[in-house]
C-alpha atoms as a PDB file:
ATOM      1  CA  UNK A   1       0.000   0.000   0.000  1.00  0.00           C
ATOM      2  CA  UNK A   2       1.224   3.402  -0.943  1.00  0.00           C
ATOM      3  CA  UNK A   3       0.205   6.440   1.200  1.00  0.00           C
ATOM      4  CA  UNK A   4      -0.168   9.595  -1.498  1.00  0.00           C
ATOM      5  CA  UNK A   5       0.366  13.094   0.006  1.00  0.00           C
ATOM      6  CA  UNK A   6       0.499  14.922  -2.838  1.00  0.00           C
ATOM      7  CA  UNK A   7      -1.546  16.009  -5.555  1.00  0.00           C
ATOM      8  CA  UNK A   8      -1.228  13.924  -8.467  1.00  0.00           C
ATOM      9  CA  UNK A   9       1.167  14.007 -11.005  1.00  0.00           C
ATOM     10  CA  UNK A  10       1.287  16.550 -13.499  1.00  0.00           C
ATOM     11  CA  UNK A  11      -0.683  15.095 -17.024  1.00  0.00           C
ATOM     12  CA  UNK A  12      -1.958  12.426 -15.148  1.00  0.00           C
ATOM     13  CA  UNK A  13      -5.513  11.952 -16.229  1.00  0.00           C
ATOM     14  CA  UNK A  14      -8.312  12.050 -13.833  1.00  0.00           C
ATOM     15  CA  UNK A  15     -11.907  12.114 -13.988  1.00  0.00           C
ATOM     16  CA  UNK A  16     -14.656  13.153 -11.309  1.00  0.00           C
ATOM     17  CA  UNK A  17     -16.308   9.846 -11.925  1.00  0.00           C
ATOM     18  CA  UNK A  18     -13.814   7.752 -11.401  1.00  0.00           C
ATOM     19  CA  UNK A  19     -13.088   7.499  -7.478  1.00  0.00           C
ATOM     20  CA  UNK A  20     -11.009   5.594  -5.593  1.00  0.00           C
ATOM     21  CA  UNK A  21     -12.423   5.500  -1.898  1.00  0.00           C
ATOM     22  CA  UNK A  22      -9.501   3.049  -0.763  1.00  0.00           C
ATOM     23  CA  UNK A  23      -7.221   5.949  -2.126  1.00  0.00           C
ATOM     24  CA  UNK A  24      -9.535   8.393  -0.087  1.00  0.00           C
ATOM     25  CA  UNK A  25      -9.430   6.516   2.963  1.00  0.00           C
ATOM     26  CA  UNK A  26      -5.751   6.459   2.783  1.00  0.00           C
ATOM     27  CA  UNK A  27      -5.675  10.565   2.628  1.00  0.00           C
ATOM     28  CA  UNK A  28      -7.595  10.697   4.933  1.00  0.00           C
ATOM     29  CA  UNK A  29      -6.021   8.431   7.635  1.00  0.00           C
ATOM     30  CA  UNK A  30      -2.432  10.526   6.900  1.00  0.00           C
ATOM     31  CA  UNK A  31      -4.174  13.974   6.991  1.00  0.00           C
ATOM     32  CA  UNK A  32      -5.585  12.707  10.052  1.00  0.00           C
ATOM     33  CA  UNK A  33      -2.734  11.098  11.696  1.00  0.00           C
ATOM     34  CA  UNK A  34      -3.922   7.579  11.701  1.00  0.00           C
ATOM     35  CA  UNK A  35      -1.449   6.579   8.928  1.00  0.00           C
ATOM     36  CA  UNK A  36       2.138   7.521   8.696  1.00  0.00           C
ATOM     37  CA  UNK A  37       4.738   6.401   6.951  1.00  0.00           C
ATOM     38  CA  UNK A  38       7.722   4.437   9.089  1.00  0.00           C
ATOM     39  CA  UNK A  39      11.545   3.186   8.119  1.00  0.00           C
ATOM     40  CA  UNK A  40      12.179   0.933  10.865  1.00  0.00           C
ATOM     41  CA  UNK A  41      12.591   1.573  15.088  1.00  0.00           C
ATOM     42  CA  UNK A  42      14.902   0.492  18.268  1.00  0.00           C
ATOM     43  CA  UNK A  43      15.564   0.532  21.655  1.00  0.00           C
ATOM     44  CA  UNK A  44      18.040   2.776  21.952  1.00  0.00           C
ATOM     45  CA  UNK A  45      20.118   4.045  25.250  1.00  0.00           C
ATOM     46  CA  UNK A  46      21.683   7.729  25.850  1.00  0.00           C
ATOM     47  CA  UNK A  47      21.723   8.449  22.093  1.00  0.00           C
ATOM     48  CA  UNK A  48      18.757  10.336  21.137  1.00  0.00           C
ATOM     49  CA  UNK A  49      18.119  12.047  24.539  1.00  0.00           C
ATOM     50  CA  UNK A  50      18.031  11.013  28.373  1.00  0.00           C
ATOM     51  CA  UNK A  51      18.073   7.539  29.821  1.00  0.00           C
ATOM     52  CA  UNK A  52      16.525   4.722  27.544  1.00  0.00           C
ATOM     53  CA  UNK A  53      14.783   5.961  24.067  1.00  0.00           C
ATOM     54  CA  UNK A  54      12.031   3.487  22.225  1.00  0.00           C
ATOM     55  CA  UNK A  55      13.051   5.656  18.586  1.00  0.00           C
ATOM     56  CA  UNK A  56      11.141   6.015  15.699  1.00  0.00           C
ATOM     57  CA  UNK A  57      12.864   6.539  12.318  1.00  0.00           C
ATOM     58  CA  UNK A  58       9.669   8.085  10.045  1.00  0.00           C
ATOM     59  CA  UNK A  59      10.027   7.988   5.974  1.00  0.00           C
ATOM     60  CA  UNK A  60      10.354  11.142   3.885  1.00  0.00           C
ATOM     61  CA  UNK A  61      13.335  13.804   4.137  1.00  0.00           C
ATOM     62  CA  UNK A  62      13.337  17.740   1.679  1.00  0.00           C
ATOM     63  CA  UNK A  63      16.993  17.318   2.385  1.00  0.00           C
ATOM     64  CA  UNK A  64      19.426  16.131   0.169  1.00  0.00           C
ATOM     65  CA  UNK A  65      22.448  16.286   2.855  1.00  0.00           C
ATOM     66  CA  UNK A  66      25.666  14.714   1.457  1.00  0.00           C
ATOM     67  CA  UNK A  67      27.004  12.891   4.194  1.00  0.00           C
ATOM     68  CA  UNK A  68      23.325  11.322   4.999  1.00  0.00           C
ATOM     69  CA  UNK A  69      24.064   7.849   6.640  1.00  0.00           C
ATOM     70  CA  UNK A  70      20.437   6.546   5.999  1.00  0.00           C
ATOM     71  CA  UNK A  71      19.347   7.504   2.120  1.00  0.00           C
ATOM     72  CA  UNK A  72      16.914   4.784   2.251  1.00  0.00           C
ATOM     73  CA  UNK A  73      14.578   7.188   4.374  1.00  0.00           C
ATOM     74  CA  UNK A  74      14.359  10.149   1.906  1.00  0.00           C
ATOM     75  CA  UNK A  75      10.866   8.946   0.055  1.00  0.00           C
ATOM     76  CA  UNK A  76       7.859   8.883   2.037  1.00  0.00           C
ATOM     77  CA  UNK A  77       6.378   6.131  -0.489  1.00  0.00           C
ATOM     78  CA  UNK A  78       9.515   3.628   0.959  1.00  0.00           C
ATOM     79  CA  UNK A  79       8.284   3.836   4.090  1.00  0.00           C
ATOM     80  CA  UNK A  80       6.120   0.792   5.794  1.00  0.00           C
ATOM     81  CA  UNK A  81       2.239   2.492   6.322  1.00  0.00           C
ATOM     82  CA  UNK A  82       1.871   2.338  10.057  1.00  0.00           C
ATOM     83  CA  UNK A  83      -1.302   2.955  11.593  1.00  0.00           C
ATOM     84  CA  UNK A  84      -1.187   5.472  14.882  1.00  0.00           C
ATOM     85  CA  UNK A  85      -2.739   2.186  17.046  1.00  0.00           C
ATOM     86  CA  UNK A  86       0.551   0.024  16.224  1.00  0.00           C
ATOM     87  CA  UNK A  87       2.607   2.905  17.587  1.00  0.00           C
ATOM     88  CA  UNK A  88       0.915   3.532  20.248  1.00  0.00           C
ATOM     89  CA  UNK A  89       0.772  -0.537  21.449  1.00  0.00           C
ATOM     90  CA  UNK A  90       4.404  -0.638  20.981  1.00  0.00           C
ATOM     91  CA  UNK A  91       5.113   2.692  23.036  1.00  0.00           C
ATOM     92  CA  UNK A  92       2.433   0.948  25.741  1.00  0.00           C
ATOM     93  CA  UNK A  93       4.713  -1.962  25.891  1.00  0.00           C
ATOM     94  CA  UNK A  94       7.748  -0.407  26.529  1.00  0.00           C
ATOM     95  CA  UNK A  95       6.102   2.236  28.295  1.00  0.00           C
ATOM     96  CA  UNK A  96       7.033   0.839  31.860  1.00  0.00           C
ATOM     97  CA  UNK A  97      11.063   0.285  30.992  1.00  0.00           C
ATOM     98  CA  UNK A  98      11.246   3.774  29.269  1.00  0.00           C
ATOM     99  CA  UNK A  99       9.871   5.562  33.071  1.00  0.00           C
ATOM    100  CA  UNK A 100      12.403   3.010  35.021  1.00  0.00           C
ATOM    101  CA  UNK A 101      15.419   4.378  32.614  1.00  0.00           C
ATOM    102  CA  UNK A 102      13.642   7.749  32.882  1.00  0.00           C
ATOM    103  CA  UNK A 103      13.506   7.936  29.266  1.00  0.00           C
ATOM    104  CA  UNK A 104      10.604   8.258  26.290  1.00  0.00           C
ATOM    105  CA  UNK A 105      10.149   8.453  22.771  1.00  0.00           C
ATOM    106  CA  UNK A 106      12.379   9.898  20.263  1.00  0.00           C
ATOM    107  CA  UNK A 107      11.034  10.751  16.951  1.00  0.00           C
ATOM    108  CA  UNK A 108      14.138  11.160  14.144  1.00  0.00           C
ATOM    109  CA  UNK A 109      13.664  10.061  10.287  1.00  0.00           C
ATOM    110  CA  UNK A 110      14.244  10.984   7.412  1.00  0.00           C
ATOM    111  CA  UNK A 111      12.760  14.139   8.665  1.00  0.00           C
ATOM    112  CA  UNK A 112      10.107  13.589  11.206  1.00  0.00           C
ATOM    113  CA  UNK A 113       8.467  17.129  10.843  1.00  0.00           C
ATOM    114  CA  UNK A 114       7.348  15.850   7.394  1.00  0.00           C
ATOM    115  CA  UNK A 115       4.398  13.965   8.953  1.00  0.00           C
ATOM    116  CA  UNK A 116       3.241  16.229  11.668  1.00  0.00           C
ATOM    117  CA  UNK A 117       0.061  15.064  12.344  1.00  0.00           C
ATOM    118  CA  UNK A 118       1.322  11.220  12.606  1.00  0.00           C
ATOM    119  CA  UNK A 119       4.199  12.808  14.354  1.00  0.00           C
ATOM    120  CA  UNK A 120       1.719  14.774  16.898  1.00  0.00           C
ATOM    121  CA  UNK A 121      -0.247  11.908  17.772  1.00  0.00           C
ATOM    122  CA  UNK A 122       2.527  10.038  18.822  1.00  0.00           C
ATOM    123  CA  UNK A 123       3.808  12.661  20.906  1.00  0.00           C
ATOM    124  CA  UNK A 124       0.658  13.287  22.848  1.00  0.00           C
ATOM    125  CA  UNK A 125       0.267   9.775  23.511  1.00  0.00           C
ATOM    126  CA  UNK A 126       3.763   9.282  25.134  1.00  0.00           C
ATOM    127  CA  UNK A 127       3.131  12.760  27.320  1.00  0.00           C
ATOM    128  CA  UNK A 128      -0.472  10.748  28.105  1.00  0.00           C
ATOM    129  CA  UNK A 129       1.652   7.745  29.315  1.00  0.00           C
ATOM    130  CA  UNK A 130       4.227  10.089  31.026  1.00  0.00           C
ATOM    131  CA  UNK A 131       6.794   9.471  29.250  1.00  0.00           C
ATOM    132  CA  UNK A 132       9.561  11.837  27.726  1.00  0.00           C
ATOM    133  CA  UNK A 133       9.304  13.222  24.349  1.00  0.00           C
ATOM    134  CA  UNK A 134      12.101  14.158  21.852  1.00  0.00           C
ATOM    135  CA  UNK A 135      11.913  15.590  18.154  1.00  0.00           C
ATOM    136  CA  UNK A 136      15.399  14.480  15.565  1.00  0.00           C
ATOM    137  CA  UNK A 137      14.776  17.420  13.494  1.00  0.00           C
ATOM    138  CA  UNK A 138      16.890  19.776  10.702  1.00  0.00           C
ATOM    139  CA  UNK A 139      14.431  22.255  11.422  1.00  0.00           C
ATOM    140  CA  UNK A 140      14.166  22.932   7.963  1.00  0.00           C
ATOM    141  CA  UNK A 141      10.112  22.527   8.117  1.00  0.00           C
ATOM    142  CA  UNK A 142       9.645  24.078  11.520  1.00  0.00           C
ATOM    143  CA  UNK A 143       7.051  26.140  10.428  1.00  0.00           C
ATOM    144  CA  UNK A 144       4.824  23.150   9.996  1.00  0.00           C
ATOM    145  CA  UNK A 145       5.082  22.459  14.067  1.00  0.00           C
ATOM    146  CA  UNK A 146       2.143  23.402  15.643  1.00  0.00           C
ATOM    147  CA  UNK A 147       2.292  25.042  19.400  1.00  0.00           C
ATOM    148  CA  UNK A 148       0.224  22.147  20.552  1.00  0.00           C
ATOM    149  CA  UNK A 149       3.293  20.047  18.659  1.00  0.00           C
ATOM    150  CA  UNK A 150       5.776  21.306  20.442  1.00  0.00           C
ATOM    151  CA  UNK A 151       4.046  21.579  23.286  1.00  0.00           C
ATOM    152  CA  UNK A 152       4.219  17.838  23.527  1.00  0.00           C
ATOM    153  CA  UNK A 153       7.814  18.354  23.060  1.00  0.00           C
ATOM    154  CA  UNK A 154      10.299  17.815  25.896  1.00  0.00           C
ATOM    155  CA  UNK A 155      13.496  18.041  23.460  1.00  0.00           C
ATOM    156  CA  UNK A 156      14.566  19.226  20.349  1.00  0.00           C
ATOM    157  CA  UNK A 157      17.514  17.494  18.709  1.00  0.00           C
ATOM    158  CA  UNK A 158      18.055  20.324  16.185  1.00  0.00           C
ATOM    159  CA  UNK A 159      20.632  19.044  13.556  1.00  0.00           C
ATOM    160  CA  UNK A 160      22.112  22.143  12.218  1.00  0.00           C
ATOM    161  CA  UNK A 161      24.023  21.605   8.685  1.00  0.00           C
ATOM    162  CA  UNK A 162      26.085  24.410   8.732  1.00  0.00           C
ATOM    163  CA  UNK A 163      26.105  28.062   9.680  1.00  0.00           C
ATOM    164  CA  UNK A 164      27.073  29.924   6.349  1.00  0.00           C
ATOM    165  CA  UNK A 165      24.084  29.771   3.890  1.00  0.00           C
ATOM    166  CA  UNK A 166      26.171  29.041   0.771  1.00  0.00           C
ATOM    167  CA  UNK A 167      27.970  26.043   3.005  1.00  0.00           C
ATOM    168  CA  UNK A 168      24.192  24.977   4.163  1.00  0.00           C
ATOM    169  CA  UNK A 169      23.262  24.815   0.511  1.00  0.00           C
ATOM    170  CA  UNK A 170      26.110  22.762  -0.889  1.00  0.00           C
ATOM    171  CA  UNK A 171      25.522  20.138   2.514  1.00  0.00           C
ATOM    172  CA  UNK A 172      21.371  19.926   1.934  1.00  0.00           C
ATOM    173  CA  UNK A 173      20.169  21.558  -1.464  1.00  0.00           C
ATOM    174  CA  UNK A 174      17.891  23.543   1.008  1.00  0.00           C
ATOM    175  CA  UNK A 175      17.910  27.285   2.330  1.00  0.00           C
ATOM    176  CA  UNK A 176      19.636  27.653   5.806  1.00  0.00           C
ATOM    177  CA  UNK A 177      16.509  30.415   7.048  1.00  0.00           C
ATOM    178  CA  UNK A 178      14.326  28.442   7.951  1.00  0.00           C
ATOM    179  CA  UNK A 179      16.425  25.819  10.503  1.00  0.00           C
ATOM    180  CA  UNK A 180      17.771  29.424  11.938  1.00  0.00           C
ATOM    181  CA  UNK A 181      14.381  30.702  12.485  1.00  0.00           C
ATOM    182  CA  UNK A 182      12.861  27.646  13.969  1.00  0.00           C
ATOM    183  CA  UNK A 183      15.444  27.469  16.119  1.00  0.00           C
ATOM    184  CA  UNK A 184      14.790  30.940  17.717  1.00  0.00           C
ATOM    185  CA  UNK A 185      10.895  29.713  17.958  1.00  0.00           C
ATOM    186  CA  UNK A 186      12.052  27.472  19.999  1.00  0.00           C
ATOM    187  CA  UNK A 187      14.477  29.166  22.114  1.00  0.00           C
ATOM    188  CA  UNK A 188      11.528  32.212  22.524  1.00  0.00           C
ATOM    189  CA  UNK A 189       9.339  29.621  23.873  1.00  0.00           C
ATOM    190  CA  UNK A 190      11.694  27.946  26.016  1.00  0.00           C
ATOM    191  CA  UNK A 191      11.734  24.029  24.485  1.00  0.00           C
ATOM    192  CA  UNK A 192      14.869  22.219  25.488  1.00  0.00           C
ATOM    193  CA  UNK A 193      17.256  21.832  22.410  1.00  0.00           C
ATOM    194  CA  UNK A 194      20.185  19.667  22.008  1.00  0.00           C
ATOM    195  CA  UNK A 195      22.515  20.732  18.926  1.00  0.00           C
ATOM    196  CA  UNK A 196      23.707  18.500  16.189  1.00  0.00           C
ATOM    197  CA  UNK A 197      26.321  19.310  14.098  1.00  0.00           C
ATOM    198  CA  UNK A 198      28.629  16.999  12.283  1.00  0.00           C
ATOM    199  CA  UNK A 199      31.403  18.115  11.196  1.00  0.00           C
ATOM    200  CA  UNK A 200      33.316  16.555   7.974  1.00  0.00           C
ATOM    201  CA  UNK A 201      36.563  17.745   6.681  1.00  0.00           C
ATOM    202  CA  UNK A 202      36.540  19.965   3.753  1.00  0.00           C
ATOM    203  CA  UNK A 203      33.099  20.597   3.838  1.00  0.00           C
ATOM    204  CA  UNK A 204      31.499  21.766   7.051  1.00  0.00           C
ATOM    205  CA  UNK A 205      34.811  22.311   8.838  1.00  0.00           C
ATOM    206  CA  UNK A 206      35.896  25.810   8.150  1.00  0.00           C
ATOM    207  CA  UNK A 207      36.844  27.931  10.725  1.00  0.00           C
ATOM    208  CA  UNK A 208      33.922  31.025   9.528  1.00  0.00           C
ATOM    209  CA  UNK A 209      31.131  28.274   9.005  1.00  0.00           C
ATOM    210  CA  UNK A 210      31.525  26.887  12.900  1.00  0.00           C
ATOM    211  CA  UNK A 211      32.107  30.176  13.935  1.00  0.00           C
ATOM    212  CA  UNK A 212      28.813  31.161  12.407  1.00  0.00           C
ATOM    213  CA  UNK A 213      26.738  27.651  13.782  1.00  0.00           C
ATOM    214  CA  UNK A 214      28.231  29.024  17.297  1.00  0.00           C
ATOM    215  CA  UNK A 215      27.292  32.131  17.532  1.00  0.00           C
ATOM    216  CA  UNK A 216      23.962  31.087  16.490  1.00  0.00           C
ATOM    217  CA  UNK A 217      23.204  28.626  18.821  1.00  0.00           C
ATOM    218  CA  UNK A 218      25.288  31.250  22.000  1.00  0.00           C
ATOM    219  CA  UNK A 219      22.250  33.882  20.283  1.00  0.00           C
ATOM    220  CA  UNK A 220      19.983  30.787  21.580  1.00  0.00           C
ATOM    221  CA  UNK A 221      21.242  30.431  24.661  1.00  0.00           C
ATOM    222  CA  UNK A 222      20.883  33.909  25.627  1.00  0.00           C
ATOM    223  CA  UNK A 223      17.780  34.548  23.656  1.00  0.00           C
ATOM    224  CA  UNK A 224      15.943  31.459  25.518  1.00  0.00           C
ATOM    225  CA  UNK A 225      14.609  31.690  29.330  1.00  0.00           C
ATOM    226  CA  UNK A 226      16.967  29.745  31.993  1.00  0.00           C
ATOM    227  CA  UNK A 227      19.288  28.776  29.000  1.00  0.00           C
ATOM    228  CA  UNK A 228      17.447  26.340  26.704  1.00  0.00           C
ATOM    229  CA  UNK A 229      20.594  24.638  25.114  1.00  0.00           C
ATOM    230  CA  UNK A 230      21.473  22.239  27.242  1.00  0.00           C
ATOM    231  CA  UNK A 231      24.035  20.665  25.117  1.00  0.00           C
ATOM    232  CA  UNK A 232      25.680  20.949  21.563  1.00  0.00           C
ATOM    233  CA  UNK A 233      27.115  17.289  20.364  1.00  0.00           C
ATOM    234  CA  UNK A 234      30.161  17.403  17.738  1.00  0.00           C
ATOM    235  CA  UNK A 235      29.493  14.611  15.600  1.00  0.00           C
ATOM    236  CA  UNK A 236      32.204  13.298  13.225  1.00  0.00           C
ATOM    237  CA  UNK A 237      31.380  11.935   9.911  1.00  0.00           C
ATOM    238  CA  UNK A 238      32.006   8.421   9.484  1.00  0.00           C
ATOM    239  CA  UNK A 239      31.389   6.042   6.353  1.00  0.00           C
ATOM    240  CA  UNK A 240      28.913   3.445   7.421  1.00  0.00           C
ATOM    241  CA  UNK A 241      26.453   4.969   5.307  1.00  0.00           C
ATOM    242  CA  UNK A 242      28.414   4.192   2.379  1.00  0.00           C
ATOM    243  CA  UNK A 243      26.832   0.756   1.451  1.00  0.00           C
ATOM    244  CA  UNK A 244      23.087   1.829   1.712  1.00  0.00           C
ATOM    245  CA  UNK A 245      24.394   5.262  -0.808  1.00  0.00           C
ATOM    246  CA  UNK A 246      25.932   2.205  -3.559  1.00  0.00           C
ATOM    247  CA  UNK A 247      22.682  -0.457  -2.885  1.00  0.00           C
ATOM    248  CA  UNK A 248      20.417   2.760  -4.108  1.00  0.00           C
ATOM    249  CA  UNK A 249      22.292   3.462  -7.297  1.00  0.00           C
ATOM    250  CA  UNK A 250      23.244   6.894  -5.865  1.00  0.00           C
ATOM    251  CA  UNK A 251      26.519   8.475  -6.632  1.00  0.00           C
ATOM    252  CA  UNK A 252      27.863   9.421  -2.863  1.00  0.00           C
ATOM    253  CA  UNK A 253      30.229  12.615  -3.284  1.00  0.00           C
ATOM    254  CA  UNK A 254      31.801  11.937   0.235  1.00  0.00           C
ATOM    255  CA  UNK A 255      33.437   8.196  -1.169  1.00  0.00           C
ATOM    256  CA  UNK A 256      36.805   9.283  -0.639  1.00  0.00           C
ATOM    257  CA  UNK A 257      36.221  11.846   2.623  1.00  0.00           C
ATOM    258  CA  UNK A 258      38.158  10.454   5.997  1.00  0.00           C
ATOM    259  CA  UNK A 259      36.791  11.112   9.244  1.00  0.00           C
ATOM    260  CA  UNK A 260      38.106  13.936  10.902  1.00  0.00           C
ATOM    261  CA  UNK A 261      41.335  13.522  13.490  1.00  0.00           C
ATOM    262  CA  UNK A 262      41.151  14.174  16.672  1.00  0.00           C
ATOM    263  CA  UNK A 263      42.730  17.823  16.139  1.00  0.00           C
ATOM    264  CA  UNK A 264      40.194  18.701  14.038  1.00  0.00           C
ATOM    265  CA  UNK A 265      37.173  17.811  16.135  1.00  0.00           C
ATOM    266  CA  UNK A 266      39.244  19.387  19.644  1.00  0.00           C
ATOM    267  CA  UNK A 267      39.191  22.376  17.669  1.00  0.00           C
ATOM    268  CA  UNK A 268      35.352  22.707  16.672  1.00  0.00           C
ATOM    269  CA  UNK A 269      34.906  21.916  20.334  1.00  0.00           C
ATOM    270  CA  UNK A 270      36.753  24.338  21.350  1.00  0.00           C
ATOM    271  CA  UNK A 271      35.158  26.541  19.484  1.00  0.00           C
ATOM    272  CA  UNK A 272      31.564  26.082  21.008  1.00  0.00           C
ATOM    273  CA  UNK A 273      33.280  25.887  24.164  1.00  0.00           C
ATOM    274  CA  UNK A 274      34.237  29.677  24.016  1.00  0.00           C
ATOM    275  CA  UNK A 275      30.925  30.815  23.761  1.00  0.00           C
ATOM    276  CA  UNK A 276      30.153  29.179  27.239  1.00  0.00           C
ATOM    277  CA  UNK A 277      28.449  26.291  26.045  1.00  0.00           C
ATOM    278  CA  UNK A 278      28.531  22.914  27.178  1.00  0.00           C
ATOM    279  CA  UNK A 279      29.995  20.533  24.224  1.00  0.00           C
ATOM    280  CA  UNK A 280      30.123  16.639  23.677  1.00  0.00           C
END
């Protein structure tokens, strides 16, 4: 079964008498969030926020990022359809481990921001079960997270690509404004944010484009009440997305980029570090 979010295809012919209610249904399931589109989940511990994280990977990505370790989630049509109820039994049956750990749900994808009503349903049940709540995002289609969303929210794991906007655009394909202004959403209405940024040589490394991701995220800091980042992560690129870019047919520009030495990542550190912010 395909879910369909779109309009249809351009010169595709259609006719008013001809409807498809099984089609319908379907539209109106994922406009509804009863239907979403999932890659694949795990038990997960101290990766994707505090204690131990039942993590849902959701299909469909508008980034393009080079160094993307999991390709296989940028379609939303790839995706398994997932009805809200399966979700929410699974979250139910891990529910009691996940309050022992003092840990929750963690939503990531692709790009989970894509599906938001899916994605909000998910989040309110885990808040009705107690649990913690975290959001993998770019922030690229913040404005599509409602208050209510992010009210639901506990943590924002806000993955940003780069702080110059010509860098941003050669990592994603995408404009850098709109992670930048989602952030500041955020930080105005005081949501907890973790930062993300991984850092490959040659490409997101330079001195100016750190420089720029760390002022950004000190502009956070002070911007947000009681200090709302609690910590930025340095993550350095690694290769083990190399096999799922080749089983795609997808060229992978990074095929012959090393992962950056330990002098390179003490230095990016270093550099969040003098802004006062607590680094990983």
């Amino acid at each position: 079964m395909t879910i369909v979010l779109g309009s249809p295809t351009v010169g595709r012919r259609h006719s008013a008498t001809h409807d498809d209610p099984a089609r319908d249904a379907r539209l109106a399931a994922v406009r509804d969030g009863a239907l979403g589109s999932v890659h694949s989940w795990e038990l997960v511990t101290a990766v994707d926020g505090p204690g131990t994280r039942l993590t849902y990977f959701l299909s469909g990505c508008a980034l393009r990022c080079l160094y993307c370790q999991n390709p296989d989630t940028w379609k939303l049509p790839d995706g398994v359809p997932t009805t809200i109820d399966e979700v929410k039994a699974r979250i139910f049956r891990y529910a009691p481990v996940l309050r022992a750990t003092h840990g929750g749900l963690t939503v990531s994808g692709g790009e989970p921001l894509l599906q938001t009503a899916f994605l909000g349903r998910m989040l309110s049940y885990a808040k009705d079960l107690g649990l913690h709540t975290a959001v993998d995002t770019s922030g690229f289609l913040g404005a599509r997270a409602s208050d209510t969303l992010l009210d639901n929210t506990d943590l924002v794991l806000l993955d940003v690509k780069s702080g110059l906007p010509e860098t941003y655009r050669m990592v994603t394909g995408r404009n850098l404004a709109p992670t930048l202004a989602f952030g500041r959403r955020l930080a105005d209405r005081g949501n907890r944010i973790w930062i993300r940024y991984v850092l490959v040589p040659d490409l997101t490394d330079a001195v100016e484009n750190v420089d720029a991701v760390a002022d950004y995220v000190a502009e956070l800091q002070q911007r947000g009440p009681g200090g709302v980042i609690e910590r930025v992560e340095i993550l350095p690129f690694h290769q083990m997305g190399k096999d799922k870019w080749h089983q795609l047919g997808i060229t992978y520009p990074l095929e012959d980029t090393e992962p950056p030495g330990a002098e390179l990542t003490e230095r990016v550190r270093a550099q969040f570090r003098a802004r006062g912010l607590t680094v990983y």
